[in-house]
C-alpha atoms as a PDB file:
ATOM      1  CA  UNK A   1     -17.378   5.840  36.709  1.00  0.00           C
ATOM      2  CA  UNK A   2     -14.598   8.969  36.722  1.00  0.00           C
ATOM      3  CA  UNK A   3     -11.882   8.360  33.740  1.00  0.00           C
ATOM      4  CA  UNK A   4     -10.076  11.536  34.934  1.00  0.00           C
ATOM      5  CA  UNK A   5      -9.944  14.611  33.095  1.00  0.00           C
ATOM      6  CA  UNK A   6      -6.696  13.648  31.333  1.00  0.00           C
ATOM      7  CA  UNK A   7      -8.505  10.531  29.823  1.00  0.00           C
ATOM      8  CA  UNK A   8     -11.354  12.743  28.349  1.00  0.00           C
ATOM      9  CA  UNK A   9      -8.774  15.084  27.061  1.00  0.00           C
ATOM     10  CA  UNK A  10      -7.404  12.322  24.939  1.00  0.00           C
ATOM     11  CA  UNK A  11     -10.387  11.118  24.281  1.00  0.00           C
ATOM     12  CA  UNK A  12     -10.803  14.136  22.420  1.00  0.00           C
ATOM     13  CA  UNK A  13      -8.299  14.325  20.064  1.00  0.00           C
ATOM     14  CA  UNK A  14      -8.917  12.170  16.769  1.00  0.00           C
ATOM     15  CA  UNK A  15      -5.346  10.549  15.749  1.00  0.00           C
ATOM     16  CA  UNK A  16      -5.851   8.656  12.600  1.00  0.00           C
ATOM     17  CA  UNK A  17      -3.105   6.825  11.147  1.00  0.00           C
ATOM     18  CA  UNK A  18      -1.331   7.943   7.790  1.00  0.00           C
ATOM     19  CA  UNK A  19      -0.899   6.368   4.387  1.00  0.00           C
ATOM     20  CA  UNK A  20       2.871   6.501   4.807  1.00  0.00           C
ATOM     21  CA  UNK A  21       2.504   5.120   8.653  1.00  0.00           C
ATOM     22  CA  UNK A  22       0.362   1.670   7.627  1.00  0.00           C
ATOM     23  CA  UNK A  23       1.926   1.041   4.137  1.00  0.00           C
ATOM     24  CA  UNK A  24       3.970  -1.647   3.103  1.00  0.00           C
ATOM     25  CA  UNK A  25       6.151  -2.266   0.295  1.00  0.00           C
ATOM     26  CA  UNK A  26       5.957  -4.556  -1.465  1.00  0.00           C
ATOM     27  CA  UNK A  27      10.095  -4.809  -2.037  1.00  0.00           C
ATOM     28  CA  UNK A  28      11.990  -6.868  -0.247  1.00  0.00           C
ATOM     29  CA  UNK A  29      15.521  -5.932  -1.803  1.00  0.00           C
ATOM     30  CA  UNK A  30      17.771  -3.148  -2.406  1.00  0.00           C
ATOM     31  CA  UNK A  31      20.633  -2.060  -4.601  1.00  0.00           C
ATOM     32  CA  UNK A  32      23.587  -1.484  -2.952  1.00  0.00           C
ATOM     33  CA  UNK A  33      27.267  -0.992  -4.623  1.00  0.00           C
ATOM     34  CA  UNK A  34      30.051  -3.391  -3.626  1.00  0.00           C
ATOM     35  CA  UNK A  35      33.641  -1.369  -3.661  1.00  0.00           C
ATOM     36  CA  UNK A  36      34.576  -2.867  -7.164  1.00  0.00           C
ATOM     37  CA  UNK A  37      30.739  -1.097  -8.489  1.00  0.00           C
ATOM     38  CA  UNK A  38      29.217  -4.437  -8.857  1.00  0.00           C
ATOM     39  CA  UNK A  39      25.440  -3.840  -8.093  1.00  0.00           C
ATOM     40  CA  UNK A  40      24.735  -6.106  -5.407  1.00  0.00           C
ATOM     41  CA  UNK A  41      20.521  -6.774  -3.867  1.00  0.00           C
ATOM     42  CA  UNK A  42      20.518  -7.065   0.201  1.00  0.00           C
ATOM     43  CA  UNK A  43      17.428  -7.642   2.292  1.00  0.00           C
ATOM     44  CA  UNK A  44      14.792  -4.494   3.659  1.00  0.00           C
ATOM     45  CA  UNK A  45      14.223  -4.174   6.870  1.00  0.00           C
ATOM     46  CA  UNK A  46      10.668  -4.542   6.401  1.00  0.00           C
ATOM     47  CA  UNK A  47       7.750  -3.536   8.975  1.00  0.00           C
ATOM     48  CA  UNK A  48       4.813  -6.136   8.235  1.00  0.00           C
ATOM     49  CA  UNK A  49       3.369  -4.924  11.389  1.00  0.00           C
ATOM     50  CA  UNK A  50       3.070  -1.319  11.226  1.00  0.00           C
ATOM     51  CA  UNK A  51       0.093  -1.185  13.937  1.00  0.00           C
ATOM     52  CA  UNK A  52       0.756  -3.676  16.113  1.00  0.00           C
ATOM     53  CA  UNK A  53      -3.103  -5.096  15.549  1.00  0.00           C
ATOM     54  CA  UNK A  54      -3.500  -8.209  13.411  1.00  0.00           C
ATOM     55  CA  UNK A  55      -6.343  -7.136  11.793  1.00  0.00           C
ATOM     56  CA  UNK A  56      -5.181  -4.045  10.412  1.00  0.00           C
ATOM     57  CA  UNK A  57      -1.619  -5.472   9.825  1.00  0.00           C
ATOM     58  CA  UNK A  58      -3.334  -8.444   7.629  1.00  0.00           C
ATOM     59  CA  UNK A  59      -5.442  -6.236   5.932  1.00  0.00           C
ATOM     60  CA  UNK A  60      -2.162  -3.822   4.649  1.00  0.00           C
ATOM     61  CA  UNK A  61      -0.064  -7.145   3.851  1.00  0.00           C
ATOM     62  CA  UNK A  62      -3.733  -8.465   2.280  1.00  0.00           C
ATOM     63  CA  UNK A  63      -3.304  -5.214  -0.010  1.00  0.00           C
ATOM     64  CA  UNK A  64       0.494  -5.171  -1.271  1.00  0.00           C
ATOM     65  CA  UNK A  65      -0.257  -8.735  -1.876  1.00  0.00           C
ATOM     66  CA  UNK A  66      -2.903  -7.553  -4.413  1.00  0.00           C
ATOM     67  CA  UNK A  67      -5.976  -8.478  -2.479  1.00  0.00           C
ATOM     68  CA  UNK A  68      -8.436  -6.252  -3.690  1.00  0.00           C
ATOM     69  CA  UNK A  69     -11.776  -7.717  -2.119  1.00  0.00           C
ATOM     70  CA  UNK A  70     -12.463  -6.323   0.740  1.00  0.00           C
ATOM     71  CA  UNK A  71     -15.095  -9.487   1.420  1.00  0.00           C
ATOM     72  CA  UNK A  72     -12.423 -12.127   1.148  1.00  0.00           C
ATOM     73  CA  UNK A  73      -9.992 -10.457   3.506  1.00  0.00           C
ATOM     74  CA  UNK A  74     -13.007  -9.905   6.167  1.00  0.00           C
ATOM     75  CA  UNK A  75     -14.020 -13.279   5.771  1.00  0.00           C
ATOM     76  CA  UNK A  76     -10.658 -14.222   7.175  1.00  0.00           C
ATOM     77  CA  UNK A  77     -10.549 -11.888  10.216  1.00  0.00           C
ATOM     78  CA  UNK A  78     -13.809 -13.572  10.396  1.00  0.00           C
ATOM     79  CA  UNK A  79     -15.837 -10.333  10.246  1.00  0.00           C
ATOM     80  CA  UNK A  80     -18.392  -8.211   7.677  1.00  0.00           C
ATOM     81  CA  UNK A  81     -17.026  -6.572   5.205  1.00  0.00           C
ATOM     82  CA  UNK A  82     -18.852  -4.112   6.502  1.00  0.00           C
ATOM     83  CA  UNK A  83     -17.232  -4.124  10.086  1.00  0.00           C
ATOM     84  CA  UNK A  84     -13.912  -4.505   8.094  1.00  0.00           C
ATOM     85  CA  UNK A  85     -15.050  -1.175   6.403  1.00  0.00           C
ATOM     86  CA  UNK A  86     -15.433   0.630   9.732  1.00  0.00           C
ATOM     87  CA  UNK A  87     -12.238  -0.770  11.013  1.00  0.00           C
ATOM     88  CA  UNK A  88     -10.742   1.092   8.011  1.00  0.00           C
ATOM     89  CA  UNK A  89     -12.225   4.693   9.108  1.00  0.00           C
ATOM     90  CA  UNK A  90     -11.145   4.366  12.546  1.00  0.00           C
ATOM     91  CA  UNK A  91      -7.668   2.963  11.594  1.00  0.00           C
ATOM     92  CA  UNK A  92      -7.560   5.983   9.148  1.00  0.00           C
ATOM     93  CA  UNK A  93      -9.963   8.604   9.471  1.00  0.00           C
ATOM     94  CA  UNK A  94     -11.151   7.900   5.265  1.00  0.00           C
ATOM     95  CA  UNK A  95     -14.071   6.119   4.311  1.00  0.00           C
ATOM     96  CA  UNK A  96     -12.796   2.260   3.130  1.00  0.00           C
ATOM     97  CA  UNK A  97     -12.911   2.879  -0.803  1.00  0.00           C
ATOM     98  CA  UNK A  98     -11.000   6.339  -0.561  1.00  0.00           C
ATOM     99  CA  UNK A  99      -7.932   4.020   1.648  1.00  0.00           C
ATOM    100  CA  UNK A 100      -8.115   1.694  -0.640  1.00  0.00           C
ATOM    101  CA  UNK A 101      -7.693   3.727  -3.987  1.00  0.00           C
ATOM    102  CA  UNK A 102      -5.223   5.385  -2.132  1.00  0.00           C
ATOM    103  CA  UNK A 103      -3.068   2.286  -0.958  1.00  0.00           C
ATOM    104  CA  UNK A 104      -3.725   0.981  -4.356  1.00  0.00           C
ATOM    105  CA  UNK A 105      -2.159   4.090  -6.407  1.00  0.00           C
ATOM    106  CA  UNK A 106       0.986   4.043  -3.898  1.00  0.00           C
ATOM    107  CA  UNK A 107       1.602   0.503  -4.788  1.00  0.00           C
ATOM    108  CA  UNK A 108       0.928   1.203  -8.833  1.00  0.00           C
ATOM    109  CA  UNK A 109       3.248   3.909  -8.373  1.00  0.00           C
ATOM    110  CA  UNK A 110       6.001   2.291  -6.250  1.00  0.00           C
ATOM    111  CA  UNK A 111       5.796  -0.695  -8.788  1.00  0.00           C
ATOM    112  CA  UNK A 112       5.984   1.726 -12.494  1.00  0.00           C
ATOM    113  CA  UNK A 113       9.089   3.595 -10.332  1.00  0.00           C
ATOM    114  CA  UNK A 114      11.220   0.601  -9.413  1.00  0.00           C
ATOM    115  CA  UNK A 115      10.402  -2.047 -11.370  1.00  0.00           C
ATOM    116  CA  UNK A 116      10.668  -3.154 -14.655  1.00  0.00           C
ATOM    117  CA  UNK A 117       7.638  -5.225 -14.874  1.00  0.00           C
ATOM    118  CA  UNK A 118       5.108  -5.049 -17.677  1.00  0.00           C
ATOM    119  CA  UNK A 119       1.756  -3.452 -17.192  1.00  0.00           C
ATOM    120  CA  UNK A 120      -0.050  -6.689 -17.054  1.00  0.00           C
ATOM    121  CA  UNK A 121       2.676  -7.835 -14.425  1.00  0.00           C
ATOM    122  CA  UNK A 122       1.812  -4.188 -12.340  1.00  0.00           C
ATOM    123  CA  UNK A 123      -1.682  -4.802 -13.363  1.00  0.00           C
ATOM    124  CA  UNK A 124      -1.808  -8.265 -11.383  1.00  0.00           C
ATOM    125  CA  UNK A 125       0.107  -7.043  -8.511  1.00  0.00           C
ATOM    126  CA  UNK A 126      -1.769  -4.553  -7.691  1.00  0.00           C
ATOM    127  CA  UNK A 127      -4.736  -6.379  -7.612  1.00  0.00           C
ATOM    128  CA  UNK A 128      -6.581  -4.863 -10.721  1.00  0.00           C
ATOM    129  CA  UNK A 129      -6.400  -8.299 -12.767  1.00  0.00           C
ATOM    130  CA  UNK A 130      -5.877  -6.703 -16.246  1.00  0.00           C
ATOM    131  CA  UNK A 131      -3.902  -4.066 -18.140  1.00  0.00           C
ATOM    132  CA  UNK A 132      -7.014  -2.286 -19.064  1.00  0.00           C
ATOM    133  CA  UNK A 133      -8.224  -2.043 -15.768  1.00  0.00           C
ATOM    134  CA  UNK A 134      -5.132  -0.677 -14.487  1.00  0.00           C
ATOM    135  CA  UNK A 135      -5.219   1.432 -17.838  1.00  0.00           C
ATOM    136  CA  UNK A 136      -8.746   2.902 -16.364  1.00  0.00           C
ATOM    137  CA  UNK A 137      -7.874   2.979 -12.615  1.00  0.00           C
ATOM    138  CA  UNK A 138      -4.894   5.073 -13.268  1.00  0.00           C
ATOM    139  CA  UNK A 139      -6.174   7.681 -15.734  1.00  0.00           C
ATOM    140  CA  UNK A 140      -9.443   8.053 -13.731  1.00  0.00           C
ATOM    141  CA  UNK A 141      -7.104   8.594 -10.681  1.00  0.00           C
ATOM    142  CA  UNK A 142      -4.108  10.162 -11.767  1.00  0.00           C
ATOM    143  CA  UNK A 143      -5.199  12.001 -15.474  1.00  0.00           C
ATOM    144  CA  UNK A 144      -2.739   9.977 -17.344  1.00  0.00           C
ATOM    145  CA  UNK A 145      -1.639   6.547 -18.288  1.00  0.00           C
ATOM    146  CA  UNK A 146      -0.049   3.914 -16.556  1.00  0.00           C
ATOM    147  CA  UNK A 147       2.990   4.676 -19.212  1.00  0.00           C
ATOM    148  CA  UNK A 148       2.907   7.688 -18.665  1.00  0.00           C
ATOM    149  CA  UNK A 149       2.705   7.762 -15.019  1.00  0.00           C
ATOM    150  CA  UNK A 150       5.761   5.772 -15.515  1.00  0.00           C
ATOM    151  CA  UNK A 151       7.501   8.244 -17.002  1.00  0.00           C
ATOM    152  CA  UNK A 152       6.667  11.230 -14.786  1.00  0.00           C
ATOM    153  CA  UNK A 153       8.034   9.771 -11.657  1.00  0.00           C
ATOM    154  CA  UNK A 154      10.637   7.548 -12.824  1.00  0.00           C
ATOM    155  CA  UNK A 155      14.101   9.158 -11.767  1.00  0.00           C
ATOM    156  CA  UNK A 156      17.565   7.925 -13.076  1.00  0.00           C
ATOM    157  CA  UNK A 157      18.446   4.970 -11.291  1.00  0.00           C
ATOM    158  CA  UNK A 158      15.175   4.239 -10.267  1.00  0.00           C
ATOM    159  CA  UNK A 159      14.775   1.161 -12.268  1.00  0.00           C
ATOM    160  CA  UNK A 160      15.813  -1.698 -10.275  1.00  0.00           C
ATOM    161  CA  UNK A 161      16.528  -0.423  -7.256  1.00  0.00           C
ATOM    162  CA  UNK A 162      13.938  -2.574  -5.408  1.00  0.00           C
ATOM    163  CA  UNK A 163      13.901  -5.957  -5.862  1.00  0.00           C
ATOM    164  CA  UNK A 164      10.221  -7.856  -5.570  1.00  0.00           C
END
């Protein structure tokens, strides 16, 4: 069977999909200014279905819900972790755990930026469980502590611009 050369030119090419393509965040609110200054929240547009595949689009909401176990969501697609794992490298080009620390540290970091929750609160979110484990992830991933990491991206006005 003949595809054509322009199919086996495509073929070719690898496009994986980036971080900033598939994620989600997890805000569903921003500040805006009314004309008297009152701070006022409205609704984000949000994209829960960056790919257009349900798998892949459950497994990014799964994530910046704080799903963490990679078992659990592939027993809902009704698949092996395993296949859910190889989904992830062709989705994204990066072995499973390497997406997943990576989607994980976007969401820590979107969370210590804009909100004002606790580091048990981000902890929980995130899908770590516990302050010391986010305590751990974060200086094994970033060289510093959640605090910190807090206070190295937060910019004026930062703080509440998102609302969860």
């Amino acid at each position: 069977m003949c595809l054509g050369k322009g199919f086996q030119e495509m073929s070719k090419e690898k496009r994986y999909n980036t971080l900033d393509e598939v994620y989600i965040s997890p805000f569903t609110t921003a500040r805006h200014y009314d004309e008297n200054g009152k701070a006022i929240y409205k609704p984000l547009e949000r994209n829960l279905h960056p790919t257009g595949l349900y798998a892949a689009n459950y497994l990014l909401q799964s994530l910046t819900a704080g799903e963490n176990r990679l078992k659990s969501i592939a027993n809902h697609l009704g698949c092996s972790d395993r296949d859910l794992s190889g989904f992830i490298r062709c989705l994204t080009g990066q072995p499973s755990h390497d997406f997943l620390v990576a989607y994980r540290l976007r969401l820590i970091d979107d969370l210590l930026r804009f909100t004002s929750l606790t580091l048990p609160e981000v902890a929980q979110r995130s899908g770590l469980g516990t302050a010391r484990s986010l305590h751990r992830f974060v200086l094994r991933n970033r060289g510093c502590t959640p605090s910190d990491r807090r206070q190295q991206i937060r910019q004026l006005g930062d703080e509440g611009r998102f609302g969860l």
